[in-house]
N, C-alpha and C. Protein backbone atom coordinates (compact mmCIF):
# COMPACT_ATOMS: atom_id res chain seq x y z
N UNK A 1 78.59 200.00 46.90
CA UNK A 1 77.21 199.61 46.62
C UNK A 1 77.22 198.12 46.31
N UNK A 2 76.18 197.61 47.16
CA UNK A 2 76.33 196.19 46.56
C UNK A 2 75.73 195.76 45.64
N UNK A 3 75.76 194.71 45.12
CA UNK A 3 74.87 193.29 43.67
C UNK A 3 73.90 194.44 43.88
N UNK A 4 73.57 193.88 44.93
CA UNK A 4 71.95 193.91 44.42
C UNK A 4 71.23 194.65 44.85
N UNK A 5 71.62 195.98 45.67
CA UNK A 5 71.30 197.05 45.14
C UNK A 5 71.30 197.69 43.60
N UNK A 6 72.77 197.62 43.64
CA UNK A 6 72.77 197.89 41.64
C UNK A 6 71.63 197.67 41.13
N UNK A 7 71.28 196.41 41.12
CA UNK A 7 70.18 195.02 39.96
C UNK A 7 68.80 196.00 40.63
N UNK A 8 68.80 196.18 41.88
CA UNK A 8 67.68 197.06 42.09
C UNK A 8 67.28 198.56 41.27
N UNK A 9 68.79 199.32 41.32
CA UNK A 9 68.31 200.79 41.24
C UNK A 9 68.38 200.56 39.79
N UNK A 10 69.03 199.74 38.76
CA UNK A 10 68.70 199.92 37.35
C UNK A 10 67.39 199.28 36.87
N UNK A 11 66.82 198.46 37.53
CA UNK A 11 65.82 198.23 37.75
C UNK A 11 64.29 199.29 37.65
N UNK A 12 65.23 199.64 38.83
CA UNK A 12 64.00 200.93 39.28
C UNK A 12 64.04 201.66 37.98
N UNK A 13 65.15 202.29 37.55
CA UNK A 13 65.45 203.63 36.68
C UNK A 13 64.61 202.96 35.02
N UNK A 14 64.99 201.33 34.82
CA UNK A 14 63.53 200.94 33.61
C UNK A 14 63.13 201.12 33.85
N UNK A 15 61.63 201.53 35.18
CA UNK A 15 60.39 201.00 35.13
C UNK A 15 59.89 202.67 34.68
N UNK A 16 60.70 203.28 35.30
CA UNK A 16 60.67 204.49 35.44
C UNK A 16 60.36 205.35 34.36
N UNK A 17 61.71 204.88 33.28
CA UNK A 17 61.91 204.96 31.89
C UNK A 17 60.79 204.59 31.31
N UNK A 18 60.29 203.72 31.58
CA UNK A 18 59.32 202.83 30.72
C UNK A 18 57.89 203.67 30.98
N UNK A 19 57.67 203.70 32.63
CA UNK A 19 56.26 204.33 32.84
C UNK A 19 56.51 206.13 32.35
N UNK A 20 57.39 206.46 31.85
CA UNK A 20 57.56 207.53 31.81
C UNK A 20 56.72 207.93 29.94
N UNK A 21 57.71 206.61 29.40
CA UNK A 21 57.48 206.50 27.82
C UNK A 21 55.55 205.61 27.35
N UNK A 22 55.49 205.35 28.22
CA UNK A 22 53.78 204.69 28.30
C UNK A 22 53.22 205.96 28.42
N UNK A 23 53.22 206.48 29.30
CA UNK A 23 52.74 208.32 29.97
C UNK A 23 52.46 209.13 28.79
N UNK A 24 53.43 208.95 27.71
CA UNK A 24 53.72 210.09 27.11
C UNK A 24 53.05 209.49 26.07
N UNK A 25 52.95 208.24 25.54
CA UNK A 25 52.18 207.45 24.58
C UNK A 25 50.51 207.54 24.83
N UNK A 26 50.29 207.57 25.92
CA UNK A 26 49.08 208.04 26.74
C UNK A 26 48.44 209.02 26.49
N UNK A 27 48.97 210.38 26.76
CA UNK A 27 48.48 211.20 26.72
C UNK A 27 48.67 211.99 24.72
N UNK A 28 49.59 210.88 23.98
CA UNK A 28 49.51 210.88 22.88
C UNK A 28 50.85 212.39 22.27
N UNK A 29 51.67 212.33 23.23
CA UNK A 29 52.51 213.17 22.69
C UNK A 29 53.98 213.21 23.18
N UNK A 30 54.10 211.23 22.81
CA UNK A 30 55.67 210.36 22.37
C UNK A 30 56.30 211.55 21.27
N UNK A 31 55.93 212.16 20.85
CA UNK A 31 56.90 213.11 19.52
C UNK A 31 57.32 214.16 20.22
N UNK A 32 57.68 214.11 21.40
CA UNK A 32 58.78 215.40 22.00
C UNK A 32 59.59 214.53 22.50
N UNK A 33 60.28 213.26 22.43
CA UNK A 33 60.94 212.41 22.37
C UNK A 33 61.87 212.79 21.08
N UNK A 34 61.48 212.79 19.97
CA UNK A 34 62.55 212.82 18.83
C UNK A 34 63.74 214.30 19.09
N UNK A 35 64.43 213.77 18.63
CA UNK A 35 65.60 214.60 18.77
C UNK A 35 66.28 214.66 17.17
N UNK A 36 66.05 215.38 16.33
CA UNK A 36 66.40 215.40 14.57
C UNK A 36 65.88 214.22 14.31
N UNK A 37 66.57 213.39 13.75
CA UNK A 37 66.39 212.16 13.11
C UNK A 37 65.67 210.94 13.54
N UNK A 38 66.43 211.57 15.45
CA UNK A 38 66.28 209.97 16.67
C UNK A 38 65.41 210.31 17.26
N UNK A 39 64.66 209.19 17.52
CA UNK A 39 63.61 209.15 18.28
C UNK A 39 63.76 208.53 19.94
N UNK A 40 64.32 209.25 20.26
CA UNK A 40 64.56 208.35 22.02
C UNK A 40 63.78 207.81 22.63
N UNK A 41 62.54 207.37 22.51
CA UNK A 41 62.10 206.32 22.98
C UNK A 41 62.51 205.03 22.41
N UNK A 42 63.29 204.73 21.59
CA UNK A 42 63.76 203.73 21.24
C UNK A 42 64.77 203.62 21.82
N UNK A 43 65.67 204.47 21.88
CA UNK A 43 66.86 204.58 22.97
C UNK A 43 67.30 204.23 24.23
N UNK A 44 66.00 204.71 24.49
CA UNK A 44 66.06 204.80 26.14
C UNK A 44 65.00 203.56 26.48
N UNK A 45 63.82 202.97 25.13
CA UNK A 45 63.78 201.53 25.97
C UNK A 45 63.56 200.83 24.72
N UNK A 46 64.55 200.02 24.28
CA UNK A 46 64.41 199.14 22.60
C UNK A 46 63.25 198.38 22.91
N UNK A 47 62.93 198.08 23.78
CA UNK A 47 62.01 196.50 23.87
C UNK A 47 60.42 197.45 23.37
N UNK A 48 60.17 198.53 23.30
CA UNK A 48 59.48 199.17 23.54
C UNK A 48 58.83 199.48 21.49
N UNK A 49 59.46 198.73 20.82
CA UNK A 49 59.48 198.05 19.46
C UNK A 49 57.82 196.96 19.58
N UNK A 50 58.11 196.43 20.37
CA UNK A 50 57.06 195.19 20.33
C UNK A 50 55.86 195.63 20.48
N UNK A 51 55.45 196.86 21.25
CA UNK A 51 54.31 197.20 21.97
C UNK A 51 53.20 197.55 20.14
N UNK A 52 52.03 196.84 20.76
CA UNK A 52 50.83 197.46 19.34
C UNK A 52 50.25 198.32 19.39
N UNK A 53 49.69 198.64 18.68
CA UNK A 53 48.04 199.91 18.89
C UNK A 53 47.46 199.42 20.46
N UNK A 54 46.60 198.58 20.01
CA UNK A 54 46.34 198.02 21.87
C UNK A 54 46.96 197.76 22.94
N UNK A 55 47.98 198.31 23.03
CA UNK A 55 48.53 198.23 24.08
C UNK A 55 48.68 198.59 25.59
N UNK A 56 46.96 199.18 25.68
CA UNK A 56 46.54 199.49 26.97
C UNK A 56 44.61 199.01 26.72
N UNK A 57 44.73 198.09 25.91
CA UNK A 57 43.53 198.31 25.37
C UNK A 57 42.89 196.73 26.00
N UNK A 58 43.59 195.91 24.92
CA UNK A 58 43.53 195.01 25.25
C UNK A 58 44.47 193.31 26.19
N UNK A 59 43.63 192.32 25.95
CA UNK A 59 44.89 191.60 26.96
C UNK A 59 46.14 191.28 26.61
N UNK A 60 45.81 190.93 25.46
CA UNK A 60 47.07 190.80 24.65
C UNK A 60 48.28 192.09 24.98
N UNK A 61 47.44 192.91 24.33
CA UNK A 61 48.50 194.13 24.31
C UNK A 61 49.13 194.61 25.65
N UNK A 62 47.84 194.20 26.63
CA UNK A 62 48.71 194.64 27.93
C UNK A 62 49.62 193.94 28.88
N UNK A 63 49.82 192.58 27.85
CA UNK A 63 50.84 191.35 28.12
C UNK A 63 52.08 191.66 27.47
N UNK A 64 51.76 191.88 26.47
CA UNK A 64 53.25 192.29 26.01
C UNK A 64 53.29 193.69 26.41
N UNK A 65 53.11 194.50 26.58
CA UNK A 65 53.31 195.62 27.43
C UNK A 65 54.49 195.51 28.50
N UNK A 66 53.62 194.82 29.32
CA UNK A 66 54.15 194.13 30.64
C UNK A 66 55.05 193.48 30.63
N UNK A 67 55.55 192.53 29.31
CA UNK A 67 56.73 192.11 29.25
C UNK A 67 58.28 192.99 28.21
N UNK A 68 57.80 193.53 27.63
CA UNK A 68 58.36 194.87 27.32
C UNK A 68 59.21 195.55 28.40
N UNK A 69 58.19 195.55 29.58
CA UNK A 69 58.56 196.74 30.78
C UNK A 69 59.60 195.88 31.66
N UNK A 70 59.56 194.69 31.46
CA UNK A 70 60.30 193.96 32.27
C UNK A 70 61.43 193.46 31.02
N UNK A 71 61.73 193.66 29.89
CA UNK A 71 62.90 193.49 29.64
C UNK A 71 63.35 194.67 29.46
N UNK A 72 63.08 195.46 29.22
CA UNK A 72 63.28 196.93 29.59
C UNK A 72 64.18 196.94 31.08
N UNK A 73 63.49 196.36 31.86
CA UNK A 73 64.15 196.45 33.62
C UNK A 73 65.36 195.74 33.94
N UNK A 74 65.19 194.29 32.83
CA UNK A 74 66.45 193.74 32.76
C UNK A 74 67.35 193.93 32.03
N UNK A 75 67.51 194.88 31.25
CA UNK A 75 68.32 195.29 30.35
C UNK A 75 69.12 196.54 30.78
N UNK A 76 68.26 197.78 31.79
CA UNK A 76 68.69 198.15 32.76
C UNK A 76 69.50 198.06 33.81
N UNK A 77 69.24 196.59 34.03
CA UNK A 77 70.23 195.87 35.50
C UNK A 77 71.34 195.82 34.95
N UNK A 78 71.02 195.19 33.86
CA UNK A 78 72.25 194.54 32.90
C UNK A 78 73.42 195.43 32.78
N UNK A 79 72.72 196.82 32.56
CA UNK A 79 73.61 198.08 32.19
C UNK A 79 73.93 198.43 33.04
N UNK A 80 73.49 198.74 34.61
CA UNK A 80 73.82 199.02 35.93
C UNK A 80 75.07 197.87 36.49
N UNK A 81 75.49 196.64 35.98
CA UNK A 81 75.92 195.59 36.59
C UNK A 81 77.40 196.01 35.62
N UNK A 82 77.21 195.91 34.43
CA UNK A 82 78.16 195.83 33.88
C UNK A 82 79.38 197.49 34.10
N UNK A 83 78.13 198.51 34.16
CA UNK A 83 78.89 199.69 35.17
C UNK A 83 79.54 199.10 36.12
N UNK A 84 78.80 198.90 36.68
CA UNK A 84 79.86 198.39 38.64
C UNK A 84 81.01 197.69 38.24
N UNK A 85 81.07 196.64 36.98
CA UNK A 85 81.95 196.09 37.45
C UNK A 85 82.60 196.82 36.66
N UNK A 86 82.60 197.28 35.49
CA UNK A 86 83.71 198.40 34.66
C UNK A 86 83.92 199.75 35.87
N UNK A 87 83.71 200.12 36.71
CA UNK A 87 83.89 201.34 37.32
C UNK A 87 84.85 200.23 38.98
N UNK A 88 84.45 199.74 38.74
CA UNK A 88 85.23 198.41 40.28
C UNK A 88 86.99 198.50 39.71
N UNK A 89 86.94 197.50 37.82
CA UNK A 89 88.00 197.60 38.03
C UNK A 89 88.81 198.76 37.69
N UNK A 90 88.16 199.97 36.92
CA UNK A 90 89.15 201.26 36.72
C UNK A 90 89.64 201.54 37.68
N UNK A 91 88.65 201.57 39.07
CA UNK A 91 89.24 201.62 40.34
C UNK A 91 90.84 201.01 40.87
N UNK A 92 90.54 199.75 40.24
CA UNK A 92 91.25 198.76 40.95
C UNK A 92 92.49 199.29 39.81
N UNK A 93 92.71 199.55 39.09
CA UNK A 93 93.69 199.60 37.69
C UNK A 93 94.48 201.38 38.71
N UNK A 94 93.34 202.23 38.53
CA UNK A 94 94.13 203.14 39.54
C UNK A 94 94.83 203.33 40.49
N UNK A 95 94.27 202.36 41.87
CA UNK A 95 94.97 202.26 42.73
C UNK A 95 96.21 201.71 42.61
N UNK A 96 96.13 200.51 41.98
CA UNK A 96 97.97 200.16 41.69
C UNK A 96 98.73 201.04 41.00
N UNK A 97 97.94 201.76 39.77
CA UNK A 97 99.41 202.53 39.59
C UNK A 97 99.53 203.71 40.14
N UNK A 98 99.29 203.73 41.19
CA UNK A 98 99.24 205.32 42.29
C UNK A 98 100.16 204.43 43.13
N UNK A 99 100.14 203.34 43.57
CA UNK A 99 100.61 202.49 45.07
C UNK A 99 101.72 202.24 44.11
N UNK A 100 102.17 201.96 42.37
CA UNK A 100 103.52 201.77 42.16
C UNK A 100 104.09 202.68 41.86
N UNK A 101 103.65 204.10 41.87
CA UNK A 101 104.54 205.10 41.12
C UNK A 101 105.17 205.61 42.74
């Protein structure tokens, strides 16, 4: 898989995350998210801290919204990139000691 596919599909998988956790804020029932103590919408998108009461309301709110959703997306990539390259070199760490044993 290449760059930038990766930077794409973790990409995709924030927005996803994100329109998923707006959805559920929406229709006003974010509390099947908690899990005991944790609340996984924090989990699954931290930036998602910033958002206000208005946050579909007004401009403000639907600015930071919007930028929320996009560090959300880059924080995603981030996590998708740093996979590839941690899963590249386990790869690479395997093959030699298979090719030296």
């Amino acid at each position: 898989m290449g760059m930038r596919l990766t930077i794409v599909l973790g990409a995709s998988i924030g927005l996803v995350v994100s329109g998923g956790v707006l959805g559920l804020l929406w229709f006003g029932v974010s509390g099947v998210l908690e899990v005991g103590h944790t609340d996984l919408m924090y989990v699954l998108w931290p930036s998602s801290l910033v958002l206000v009461g208005g946050w579909h309301a007004t401009p403000l709110g639907i600015l930071i919204t919007f930028f929320a959703v996009v560090a959300n997306c880059l924080v995603y990539s981030g996590v998708a990139l740093i996979l590839r390259w941690g899963l590249g070199s386990l790869a690479k760490i395997l093959s030699t000691r298979r090719t030296a044993s």
